[in-house]
PDB file of N, CA and C in Angstrom:
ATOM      1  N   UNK A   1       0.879 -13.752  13.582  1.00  0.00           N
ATOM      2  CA  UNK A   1      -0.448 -14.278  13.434  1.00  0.00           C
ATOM      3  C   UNK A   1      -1.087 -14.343  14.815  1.00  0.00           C
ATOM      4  N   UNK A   2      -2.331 -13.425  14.867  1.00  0.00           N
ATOM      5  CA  UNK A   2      -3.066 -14.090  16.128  1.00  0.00           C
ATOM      6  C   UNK A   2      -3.585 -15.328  16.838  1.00  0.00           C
ATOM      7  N   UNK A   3      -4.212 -15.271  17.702  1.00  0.00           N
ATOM      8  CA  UNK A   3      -4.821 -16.484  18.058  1.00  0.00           C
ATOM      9  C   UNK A   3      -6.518 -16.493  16.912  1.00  0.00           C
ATOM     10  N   UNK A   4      -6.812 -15.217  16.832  1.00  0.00           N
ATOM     11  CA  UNK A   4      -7.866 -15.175  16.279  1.00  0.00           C
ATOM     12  C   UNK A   4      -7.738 -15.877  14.521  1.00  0.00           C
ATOM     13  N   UNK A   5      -6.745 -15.226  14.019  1.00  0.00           N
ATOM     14  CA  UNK A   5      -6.826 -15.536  12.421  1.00  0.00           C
ATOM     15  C   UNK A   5      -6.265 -17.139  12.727  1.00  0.00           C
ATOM     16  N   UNK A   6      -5.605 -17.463  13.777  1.00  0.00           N
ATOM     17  CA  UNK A   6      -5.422 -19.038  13.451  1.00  0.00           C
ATOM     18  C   UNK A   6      -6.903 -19.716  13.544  1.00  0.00           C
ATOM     19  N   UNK A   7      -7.860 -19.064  14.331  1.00  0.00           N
ATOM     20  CA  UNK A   7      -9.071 -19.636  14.431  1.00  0.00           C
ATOM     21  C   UNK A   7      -9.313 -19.472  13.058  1.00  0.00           C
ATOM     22  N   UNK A   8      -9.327 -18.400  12.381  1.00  0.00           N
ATOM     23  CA  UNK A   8     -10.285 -18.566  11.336  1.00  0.00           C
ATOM     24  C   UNK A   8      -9.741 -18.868  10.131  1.00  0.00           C
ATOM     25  N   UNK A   9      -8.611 -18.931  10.312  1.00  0.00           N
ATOM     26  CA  UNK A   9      -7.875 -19.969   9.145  1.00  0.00           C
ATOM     27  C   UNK A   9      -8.325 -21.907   9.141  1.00  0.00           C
ATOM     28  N   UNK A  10      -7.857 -22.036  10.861  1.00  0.00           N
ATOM     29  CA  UNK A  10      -8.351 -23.553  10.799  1.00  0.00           C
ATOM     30  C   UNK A  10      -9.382 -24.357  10.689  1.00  0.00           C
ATOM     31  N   UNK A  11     -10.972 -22.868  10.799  1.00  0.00           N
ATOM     32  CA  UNK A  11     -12.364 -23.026  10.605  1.00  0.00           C
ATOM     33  C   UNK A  11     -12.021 -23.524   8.827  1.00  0.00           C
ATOM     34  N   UNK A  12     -11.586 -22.973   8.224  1.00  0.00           N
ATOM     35  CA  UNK A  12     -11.601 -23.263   6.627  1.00  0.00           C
ATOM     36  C   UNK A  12     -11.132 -25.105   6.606  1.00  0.00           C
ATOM     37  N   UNK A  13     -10.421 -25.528   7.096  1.00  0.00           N
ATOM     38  CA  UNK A  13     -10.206 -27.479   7.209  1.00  0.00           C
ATOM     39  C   UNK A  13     -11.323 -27.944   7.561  1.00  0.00           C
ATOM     40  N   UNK A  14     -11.342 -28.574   6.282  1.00  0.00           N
ATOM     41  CA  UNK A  14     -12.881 -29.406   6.187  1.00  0.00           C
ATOM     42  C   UNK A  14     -13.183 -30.501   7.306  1.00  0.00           C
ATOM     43  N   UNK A  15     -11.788 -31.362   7.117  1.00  0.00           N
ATOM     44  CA  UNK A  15     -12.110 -32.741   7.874  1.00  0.00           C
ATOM     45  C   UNK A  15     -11.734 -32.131   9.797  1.00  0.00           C
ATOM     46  N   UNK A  16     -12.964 -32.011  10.237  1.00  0.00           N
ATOM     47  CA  UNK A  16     -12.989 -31.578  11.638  1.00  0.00           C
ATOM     48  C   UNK A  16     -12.342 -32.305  13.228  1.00  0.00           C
ATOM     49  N   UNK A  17     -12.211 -32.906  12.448  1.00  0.00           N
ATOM     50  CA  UNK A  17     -11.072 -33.913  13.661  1.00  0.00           C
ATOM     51  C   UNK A  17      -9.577 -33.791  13.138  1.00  0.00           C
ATOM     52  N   UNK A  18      -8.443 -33.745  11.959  1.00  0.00           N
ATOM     53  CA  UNK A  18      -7.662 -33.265  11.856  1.00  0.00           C
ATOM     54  C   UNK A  18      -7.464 -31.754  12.071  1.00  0.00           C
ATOM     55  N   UNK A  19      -8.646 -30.826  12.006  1.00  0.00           N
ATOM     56  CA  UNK A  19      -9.190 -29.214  12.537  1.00  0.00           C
ATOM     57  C   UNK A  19      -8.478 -29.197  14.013  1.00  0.00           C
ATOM     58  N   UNK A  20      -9.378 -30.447  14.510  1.00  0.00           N
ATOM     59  CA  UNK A  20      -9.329 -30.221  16.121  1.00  0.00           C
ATOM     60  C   UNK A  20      -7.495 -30.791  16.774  1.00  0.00           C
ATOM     61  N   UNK A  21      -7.008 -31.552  16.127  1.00  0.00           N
ATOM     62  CA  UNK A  21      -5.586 -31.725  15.874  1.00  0.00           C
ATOM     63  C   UNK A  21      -4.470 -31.183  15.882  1.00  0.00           C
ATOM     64  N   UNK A  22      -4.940 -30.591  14.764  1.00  0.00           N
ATOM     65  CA  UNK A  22      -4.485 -29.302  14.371  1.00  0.00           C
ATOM     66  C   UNK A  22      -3.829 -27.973  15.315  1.00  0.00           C
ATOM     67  N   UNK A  23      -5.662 -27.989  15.549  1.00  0.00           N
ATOM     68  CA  UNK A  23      -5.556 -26.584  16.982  1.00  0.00           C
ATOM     69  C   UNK A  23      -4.757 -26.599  18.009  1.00  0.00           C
ATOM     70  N   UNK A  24      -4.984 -28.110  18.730  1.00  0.00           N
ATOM     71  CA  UNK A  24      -4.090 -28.070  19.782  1.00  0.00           C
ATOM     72  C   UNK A  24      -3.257 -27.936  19.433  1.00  0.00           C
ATOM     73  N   UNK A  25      -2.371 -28.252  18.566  1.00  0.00           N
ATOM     74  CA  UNK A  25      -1.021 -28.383  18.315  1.00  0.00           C
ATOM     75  C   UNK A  25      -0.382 -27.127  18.301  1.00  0.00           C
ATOM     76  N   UNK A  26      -0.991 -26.199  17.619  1.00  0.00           N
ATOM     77  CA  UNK A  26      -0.789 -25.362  17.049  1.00  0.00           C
ATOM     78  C   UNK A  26      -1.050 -23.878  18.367  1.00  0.00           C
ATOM     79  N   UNK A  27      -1.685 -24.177  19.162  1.00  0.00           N
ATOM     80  CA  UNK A  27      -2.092 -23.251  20.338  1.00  0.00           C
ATOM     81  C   UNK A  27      -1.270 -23.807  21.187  1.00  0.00           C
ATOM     82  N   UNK A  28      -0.869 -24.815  21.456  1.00  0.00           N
ATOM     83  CA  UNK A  28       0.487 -25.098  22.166  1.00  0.00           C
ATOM     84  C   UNK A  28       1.796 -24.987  21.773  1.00  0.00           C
ATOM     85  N   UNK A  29       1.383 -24.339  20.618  1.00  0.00           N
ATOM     86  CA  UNK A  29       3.070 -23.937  20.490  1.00  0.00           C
ATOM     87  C   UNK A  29       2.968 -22.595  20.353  1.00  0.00           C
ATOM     88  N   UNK A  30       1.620 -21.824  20.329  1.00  0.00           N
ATOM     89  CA  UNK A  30       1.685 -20.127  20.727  1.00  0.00           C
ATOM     90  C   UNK A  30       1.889 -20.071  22.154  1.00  0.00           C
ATOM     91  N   UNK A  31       1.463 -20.775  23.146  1.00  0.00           N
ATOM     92  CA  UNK A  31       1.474 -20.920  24.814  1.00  0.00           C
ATOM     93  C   UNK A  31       2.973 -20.706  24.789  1.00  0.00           C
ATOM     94  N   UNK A  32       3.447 -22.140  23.998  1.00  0.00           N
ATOM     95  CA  UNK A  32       5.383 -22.474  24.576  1.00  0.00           C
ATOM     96  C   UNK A  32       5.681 -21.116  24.203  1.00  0.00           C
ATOM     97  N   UNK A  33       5.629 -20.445  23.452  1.00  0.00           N
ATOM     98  CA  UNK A  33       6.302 -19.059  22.974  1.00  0.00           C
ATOM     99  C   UNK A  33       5.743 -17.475  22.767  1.00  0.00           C
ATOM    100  N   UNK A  34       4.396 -18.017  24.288  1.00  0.00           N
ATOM    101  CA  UNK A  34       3.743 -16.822  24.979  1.00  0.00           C
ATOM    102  C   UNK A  34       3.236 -15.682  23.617  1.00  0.00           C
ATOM    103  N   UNK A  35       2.760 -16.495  22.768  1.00  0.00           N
ATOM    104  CA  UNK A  35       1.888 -15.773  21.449  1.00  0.00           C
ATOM    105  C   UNK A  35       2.802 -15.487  20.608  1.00  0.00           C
ATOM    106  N   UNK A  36       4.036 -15.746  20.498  1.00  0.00           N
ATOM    107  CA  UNK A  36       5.074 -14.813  19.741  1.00  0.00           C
ATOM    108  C   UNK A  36       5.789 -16.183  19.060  1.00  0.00           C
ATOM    109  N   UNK A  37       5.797 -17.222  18.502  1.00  0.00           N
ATOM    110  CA  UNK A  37       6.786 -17.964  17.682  1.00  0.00           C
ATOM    111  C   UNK A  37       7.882 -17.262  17.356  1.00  0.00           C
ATOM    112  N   UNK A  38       9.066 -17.383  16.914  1.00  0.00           N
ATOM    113  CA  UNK A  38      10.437 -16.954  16.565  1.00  0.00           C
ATOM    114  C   UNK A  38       9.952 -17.561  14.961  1.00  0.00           C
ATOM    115  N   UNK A  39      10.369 -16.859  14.312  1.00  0.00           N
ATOM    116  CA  UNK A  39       9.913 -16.684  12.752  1.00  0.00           C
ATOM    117  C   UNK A  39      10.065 -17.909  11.628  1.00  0.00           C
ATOM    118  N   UNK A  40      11.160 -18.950  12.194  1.00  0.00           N
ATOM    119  CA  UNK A  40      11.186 -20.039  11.657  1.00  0.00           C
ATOM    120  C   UNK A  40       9.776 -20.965  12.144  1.00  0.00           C
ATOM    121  N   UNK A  41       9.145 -21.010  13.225  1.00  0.00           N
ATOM    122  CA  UNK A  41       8.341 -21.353  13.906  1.00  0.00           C
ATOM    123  C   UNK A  41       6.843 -20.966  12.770  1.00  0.00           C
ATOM    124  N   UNK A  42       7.338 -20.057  12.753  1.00  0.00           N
ATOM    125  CA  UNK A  42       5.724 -19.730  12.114  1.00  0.00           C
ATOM    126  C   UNK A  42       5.591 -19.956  10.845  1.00  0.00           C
ATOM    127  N   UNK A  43       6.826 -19.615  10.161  1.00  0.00           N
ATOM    128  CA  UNK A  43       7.114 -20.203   8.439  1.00  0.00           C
ATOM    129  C   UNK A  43       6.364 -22.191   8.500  1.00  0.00           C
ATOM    130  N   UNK A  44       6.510 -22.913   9.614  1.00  0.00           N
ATOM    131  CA  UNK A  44       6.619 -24.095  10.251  1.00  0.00           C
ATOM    132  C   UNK A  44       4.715 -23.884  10.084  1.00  0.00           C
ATOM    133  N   UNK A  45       4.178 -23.110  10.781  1.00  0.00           N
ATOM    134  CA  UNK A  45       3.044 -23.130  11.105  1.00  0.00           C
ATOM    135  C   UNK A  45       2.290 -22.733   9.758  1.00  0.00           C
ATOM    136  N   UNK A  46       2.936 -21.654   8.924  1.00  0.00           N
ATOM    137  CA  UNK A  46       2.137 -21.339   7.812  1.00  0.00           C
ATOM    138  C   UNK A  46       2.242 -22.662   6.618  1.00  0.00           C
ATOM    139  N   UNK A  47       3.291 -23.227   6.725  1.00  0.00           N
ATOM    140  CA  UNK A  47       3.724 -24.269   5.584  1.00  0.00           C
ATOM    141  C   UNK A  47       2.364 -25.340   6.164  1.00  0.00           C
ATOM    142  N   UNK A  48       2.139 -25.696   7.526  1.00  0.00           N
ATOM    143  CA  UNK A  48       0.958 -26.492   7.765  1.00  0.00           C
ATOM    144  C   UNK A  48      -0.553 -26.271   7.531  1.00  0.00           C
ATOM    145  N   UNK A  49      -0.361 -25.035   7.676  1.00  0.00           N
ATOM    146  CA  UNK A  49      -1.782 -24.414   7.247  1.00  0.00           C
ATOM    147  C   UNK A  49      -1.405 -24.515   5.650  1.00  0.00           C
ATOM    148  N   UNK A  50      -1.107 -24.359   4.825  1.00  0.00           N
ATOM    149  CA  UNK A  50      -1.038 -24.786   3.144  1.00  0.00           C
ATOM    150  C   UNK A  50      -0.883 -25.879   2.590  1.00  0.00           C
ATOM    151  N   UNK A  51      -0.644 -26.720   3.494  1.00  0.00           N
ATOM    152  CA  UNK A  51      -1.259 -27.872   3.641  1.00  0.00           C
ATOM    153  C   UNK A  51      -2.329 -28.351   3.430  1.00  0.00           C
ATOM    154  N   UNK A  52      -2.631 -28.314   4.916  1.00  0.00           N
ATOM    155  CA  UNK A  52      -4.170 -28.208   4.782  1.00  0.00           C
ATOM    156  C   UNK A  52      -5.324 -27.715   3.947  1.00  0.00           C
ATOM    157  N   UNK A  53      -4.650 -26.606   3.313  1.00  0.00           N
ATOM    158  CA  UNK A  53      -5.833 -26.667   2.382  1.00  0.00           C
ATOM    159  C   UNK A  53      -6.098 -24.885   2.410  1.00  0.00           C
ATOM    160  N   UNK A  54      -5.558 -23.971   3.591  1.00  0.00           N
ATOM    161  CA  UNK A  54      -6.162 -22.896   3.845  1.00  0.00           C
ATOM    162  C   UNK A  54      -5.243 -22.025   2.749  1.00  0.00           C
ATOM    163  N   UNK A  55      -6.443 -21.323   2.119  1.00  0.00           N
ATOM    164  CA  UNK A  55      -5.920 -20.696   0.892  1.00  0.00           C
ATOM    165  C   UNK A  55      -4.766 -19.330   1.425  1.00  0.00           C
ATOM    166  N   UNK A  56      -5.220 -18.757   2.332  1.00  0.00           N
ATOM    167  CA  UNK A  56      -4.045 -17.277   2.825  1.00  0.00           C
ATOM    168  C   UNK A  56      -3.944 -17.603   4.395  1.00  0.00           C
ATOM    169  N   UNK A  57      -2.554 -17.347   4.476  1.00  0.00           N
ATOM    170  CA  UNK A  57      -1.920 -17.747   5.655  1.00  0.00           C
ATOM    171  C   UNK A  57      -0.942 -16.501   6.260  1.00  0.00           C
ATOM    172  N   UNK A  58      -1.630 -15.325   6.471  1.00  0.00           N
ATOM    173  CA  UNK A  58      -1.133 -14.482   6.789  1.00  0.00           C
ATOM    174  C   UNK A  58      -0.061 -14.869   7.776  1.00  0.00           C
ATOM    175  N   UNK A  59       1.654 -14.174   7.826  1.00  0.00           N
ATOM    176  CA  UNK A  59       2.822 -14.608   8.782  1.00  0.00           C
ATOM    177  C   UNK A  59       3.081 -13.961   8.776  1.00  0.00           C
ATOM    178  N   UNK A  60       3.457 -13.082  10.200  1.00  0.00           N
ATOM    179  CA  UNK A  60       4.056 -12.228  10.531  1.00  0.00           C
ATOM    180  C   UNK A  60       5.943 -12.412  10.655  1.00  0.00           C
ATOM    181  N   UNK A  61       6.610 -12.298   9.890  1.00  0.00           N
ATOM    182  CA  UNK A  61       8.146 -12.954  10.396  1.00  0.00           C
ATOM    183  C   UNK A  61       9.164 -11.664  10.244  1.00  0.00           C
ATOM    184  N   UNK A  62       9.482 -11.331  11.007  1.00  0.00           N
ATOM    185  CA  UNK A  62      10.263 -10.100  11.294  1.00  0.00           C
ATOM    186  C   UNK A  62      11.945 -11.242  10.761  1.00  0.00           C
ATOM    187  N   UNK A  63      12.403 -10.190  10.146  1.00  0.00           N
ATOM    188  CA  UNK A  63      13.466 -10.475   9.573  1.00  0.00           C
ATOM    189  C   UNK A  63      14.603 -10.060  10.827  1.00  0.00           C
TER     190      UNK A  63
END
């Protein structure tokens, strides 16, 4: 997942202060792992985004 589709996945969360929450969290843990999460990481990140509410959560997870 890019930095971009996480933008436009987390634009879809209504309540804009859990949005903004969210982001950081979530862009600091693409930083810790220089854009690349290790695949449990992102299963981690997509399960939060379905959460939230965002209907497709494209994940890239190399087996």
């Amino acid at each position: 997942m890019s930095s971009d589709e996480l933008e436009r996945l987390l634009g879809q969360i209504r309540d804009r202060e859990v949005a903004a929450v969210v982001r950081r969290f979530l862009m600091n843990l693409f930083r810790l792992f220089n854009d690349d999460p290790p695949p449990h990481i992102q299963g981690y990140i997509a399960e939060i985004l379905g959460l939230l509410g965002c209907e497709s959560c494209p994940v890239k997870i190399a087996a």
